[in-house]
N, C-alpha and C. Protein backbone atom coordinates (compact mmCIF):
# COMPACT_ATOMS: atom_id res chain seq x y z
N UNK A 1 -0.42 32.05 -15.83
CA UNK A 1 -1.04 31.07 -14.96
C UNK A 1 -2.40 30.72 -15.57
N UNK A 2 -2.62 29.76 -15.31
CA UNK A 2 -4.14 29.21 -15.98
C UNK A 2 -4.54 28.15 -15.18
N UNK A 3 -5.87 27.60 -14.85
CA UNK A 3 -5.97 26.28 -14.18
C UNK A 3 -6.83 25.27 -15.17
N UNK A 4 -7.48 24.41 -14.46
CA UNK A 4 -7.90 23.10 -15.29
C UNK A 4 -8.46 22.14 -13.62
N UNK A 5 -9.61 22.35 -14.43
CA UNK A 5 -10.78 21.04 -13.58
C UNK A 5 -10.78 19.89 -13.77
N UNK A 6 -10.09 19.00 -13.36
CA UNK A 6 -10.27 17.29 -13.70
C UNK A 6 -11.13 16.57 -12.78
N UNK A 7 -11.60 15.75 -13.75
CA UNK A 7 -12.27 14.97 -12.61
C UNK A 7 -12.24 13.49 -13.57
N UNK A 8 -11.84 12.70 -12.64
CA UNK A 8 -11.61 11.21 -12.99
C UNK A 8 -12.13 10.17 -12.26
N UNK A 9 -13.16 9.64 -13.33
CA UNK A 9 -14.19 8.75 -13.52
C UNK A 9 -13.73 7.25 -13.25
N UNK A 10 -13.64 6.06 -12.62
CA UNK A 10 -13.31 4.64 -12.75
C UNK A 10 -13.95 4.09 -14.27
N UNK A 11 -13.46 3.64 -15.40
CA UNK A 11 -13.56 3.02 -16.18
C UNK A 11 -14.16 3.83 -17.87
N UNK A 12 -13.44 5.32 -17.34
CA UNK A 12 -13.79 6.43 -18.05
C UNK A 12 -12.66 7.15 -18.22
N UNK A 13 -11.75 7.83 -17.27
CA UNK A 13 -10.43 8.47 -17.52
C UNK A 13 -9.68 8.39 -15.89
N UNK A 14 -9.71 7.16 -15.21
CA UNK A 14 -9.10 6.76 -14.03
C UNK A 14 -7.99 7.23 -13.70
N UNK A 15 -7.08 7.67 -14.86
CA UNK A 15 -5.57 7.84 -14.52
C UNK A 15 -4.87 8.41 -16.06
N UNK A 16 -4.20 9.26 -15.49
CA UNK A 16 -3.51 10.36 -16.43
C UNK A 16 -2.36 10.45 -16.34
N UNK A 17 -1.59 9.27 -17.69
CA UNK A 17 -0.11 9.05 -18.27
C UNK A 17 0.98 9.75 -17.34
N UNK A 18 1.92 9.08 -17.79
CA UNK A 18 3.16 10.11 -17.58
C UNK A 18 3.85 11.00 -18.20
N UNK A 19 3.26 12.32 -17.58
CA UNK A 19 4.27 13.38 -18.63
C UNK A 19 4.78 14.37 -17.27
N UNK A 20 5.48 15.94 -18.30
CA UNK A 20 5.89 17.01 -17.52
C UNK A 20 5.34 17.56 -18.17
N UNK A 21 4.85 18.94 -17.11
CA UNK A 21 3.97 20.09 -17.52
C UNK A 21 5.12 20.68 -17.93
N UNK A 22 6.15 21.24 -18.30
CA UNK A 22 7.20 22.41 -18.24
C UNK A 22 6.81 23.82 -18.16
N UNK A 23 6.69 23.80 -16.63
CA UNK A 23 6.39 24.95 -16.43
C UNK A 23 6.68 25.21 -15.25
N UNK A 24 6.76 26.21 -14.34
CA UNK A 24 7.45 26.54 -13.03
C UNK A 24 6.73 25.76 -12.13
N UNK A 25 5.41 25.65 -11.80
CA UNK A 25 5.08 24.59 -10.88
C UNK A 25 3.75 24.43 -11.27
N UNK A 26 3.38 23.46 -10.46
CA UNK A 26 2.06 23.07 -11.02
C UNK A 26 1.57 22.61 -9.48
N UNK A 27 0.16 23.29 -9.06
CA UNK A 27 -0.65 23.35 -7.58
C UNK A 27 -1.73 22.28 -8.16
N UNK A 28 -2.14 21.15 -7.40
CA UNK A 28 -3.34 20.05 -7.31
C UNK A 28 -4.13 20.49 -6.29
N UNK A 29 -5.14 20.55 -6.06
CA UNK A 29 -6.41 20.82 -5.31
C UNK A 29 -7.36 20.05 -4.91
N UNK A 30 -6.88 19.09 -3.92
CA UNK A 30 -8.53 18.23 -3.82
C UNK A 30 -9.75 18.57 -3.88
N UNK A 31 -10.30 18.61 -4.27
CA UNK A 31 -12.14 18.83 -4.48
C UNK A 31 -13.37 18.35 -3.67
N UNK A 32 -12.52 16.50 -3.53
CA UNK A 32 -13.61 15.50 -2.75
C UNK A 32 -12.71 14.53 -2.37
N UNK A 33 -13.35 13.73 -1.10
CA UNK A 33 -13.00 13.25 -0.55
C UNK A 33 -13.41 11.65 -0.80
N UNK A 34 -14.38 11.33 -1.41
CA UNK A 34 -14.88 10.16 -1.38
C UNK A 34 -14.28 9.46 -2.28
N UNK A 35 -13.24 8.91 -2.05
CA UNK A 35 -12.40 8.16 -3.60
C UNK A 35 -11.20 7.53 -2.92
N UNK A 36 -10.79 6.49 -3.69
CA UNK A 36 -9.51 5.65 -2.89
C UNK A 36 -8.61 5.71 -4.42
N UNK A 37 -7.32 5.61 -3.97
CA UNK A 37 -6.39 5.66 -5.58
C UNK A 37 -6.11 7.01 -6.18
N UNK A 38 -5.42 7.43 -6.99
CA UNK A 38 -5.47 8.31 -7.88
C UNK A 38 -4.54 9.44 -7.38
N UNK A 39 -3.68 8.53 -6.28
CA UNK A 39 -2.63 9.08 -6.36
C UNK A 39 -1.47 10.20 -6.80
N UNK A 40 -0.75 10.91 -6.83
CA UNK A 40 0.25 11.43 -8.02
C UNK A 40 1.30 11.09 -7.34
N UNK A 41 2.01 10.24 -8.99
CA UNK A 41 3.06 9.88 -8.40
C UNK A 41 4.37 10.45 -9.22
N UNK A 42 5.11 11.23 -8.30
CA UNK A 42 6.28 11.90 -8.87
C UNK A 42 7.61 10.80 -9.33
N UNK A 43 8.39 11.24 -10.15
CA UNK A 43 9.11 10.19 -10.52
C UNK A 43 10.67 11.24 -10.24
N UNK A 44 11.80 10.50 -9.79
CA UNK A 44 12.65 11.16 -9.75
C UNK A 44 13.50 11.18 -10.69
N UNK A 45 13.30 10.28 -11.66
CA UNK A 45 14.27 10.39 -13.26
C UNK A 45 13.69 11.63 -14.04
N UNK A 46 14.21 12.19 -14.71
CA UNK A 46 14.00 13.66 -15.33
C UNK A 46 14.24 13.46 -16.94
N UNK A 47 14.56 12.25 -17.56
CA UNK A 47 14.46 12.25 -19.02
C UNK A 47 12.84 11.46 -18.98
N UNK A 48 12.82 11.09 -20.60
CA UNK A 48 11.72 10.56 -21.42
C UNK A 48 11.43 9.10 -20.77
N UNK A 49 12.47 8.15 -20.26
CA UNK A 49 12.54 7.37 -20.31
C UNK A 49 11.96 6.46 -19.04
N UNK A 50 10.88 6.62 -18.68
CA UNK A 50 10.27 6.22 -17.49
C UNK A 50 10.28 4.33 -17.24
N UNK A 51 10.61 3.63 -16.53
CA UNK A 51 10.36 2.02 -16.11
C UNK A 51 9.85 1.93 -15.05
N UNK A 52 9.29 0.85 -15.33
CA UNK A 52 9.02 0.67 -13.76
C UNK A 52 9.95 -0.25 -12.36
N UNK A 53 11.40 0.21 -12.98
CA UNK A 53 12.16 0.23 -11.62
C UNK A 53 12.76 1.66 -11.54
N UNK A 54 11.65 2.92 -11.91
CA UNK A 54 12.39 3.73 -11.75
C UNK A 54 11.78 4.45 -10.06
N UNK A 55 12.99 5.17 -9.41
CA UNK A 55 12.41 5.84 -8.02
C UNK A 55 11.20 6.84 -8.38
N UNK A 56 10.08 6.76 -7.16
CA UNK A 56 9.15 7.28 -7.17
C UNK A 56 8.38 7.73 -5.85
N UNK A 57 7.82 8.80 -6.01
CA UNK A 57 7.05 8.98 -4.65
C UNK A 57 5.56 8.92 -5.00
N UNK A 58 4.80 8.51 -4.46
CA UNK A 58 2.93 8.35 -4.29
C UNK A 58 2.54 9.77 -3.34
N UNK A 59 2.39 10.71 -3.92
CA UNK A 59 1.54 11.49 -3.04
C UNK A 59 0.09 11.65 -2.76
N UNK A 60 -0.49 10.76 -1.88
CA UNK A 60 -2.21 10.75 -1.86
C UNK A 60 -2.45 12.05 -1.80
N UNK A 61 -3.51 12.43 -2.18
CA UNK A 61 -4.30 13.89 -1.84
C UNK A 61 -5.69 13.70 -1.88
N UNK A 62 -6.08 13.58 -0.78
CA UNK A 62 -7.42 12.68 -0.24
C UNK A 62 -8.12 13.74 0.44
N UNK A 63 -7.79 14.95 0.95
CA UNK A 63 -8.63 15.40 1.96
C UNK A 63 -9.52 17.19 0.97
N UNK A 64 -10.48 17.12 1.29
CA UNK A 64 -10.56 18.13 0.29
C UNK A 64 -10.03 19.85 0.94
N UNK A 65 -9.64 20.42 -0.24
CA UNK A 65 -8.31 21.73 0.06
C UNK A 65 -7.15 21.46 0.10
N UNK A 66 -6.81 19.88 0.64
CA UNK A 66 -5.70 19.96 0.78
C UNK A 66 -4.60 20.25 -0.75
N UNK A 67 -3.48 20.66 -0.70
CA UNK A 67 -2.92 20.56 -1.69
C UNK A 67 -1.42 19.87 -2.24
N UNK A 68 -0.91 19.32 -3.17
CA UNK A 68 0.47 19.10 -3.40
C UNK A 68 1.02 20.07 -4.74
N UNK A 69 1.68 20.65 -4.42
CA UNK A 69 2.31 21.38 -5.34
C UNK A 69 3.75 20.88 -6.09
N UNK A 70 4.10 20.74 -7.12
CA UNK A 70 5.70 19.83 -7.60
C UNK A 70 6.35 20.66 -8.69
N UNK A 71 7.29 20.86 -8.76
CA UNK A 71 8.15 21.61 -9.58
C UNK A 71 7.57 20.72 -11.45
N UNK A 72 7.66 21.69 -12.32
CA UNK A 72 7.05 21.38 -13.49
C UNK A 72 7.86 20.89 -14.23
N UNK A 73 9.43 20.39 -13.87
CA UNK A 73 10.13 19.78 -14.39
C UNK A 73 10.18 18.65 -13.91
N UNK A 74 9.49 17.91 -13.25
CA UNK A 74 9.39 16.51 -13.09
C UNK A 74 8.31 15.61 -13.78
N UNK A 75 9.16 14.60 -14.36
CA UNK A 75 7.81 13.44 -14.92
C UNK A 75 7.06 12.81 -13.18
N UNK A 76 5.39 13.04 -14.22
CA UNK A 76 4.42 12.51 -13.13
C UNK A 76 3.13 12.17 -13.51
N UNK A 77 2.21 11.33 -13.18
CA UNK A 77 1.58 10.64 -13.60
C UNK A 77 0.20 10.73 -12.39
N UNK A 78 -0.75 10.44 -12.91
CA UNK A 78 -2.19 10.09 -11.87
C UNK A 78 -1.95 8.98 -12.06
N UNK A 79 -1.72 8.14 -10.47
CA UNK A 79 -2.24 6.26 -10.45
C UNK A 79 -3.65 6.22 -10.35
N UNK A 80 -3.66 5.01 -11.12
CA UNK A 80 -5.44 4.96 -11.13
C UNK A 80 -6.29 4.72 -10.35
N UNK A 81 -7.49 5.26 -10.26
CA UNK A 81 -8.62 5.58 -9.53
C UNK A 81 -9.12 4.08 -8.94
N UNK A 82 -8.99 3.92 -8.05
CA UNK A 82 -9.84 2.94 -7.67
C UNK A 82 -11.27 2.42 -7.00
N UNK A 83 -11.80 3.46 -6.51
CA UNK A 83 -13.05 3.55 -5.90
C UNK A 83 -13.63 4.97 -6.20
N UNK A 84 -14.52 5.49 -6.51
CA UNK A 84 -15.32 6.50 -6.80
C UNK A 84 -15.11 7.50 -7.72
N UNK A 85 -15.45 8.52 -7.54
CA UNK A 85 -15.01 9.80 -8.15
C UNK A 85 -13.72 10.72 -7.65
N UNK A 86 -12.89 11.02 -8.51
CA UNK A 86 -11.79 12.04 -7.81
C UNK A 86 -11.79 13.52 -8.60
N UNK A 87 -12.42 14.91 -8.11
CA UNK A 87 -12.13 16.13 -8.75
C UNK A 87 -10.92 17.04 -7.94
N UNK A 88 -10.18 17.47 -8.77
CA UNK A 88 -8.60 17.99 -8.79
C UNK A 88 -9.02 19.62 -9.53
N UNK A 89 -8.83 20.51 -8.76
CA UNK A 89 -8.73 21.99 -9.01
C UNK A 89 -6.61 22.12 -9.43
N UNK A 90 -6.36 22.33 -11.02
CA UNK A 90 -5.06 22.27 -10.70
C UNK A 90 -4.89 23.37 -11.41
N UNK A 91 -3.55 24.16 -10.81
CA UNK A 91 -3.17 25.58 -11.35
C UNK A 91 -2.15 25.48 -11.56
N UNK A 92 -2.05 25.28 -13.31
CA UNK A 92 -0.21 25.65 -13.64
C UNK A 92 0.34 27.56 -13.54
N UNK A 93 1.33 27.36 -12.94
CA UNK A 93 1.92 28.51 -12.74
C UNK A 93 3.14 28.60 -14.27
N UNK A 94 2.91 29.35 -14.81
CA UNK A 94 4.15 29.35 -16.51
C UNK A 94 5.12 30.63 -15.97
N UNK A 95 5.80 29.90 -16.86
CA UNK A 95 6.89 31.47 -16.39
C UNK A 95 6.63 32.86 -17.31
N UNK A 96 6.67 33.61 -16.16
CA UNK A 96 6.20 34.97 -16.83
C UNK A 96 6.82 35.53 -18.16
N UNK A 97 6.36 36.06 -18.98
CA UNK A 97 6.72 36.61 -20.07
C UNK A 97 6.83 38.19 -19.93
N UNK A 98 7.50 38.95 -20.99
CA UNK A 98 7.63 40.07 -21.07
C UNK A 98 6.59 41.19 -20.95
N UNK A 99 5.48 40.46 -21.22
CA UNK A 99 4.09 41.33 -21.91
C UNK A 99 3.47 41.17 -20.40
N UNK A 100 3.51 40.15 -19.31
CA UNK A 100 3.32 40.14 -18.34
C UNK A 100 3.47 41.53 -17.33
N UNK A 101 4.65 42.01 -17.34
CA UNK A 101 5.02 42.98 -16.77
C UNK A 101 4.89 44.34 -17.52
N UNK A 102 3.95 44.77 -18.77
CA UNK A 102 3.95 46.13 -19.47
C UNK A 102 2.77 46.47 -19.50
């Protein structure tokens, strides 16, 4: 397990591509509240091949603590920031290894 502090700036790093973490899950953490946009939006296609008629869900995470957690085999993306600052406390969970347990 390891985490990672983001914080996304309007006209600096607003929004973060579409990929998959591959890893057992991955926890988002709101930080702040003052921000509109920046969304995560899960995609329900599971190859490389992302369009934009593909199905999708928008999960806002606007309130601070609150959290969305998503399985690490899904492509997903930050929609972009539209008003202020957005900081994200996120904790990938990896799957345990051998050395884990000795």
């Amino acid at each position: 397990m390891y985490s990672i502090d983001k914080e996304n700036q309007q006209n600096k790093n607003e929004d973060w591509p579409t990929h998959m973490d591959g890893v057992i899950c991955t926890v988002n953490i709101c930080l702040c509240n003052d921000f509109k946009g920046a969304a995560l939006r899960i995609y329900e296609k599971t190859d490389h091949n992302i369009t934009s008629n593909n199905k999708f869900t928008d999960l806002p995470n606007t309130a601070i603590g609150h959290a969305v957690i998503h399985r690490g085999n899904v492509y997903h993306e930050v929609c972009p920031l539209q008003e202020g600052k957005c900081a994200t406390f996120i904790i990938i969970v990896k799957t345990p290894t051998k050395e884990t347990y000795t």
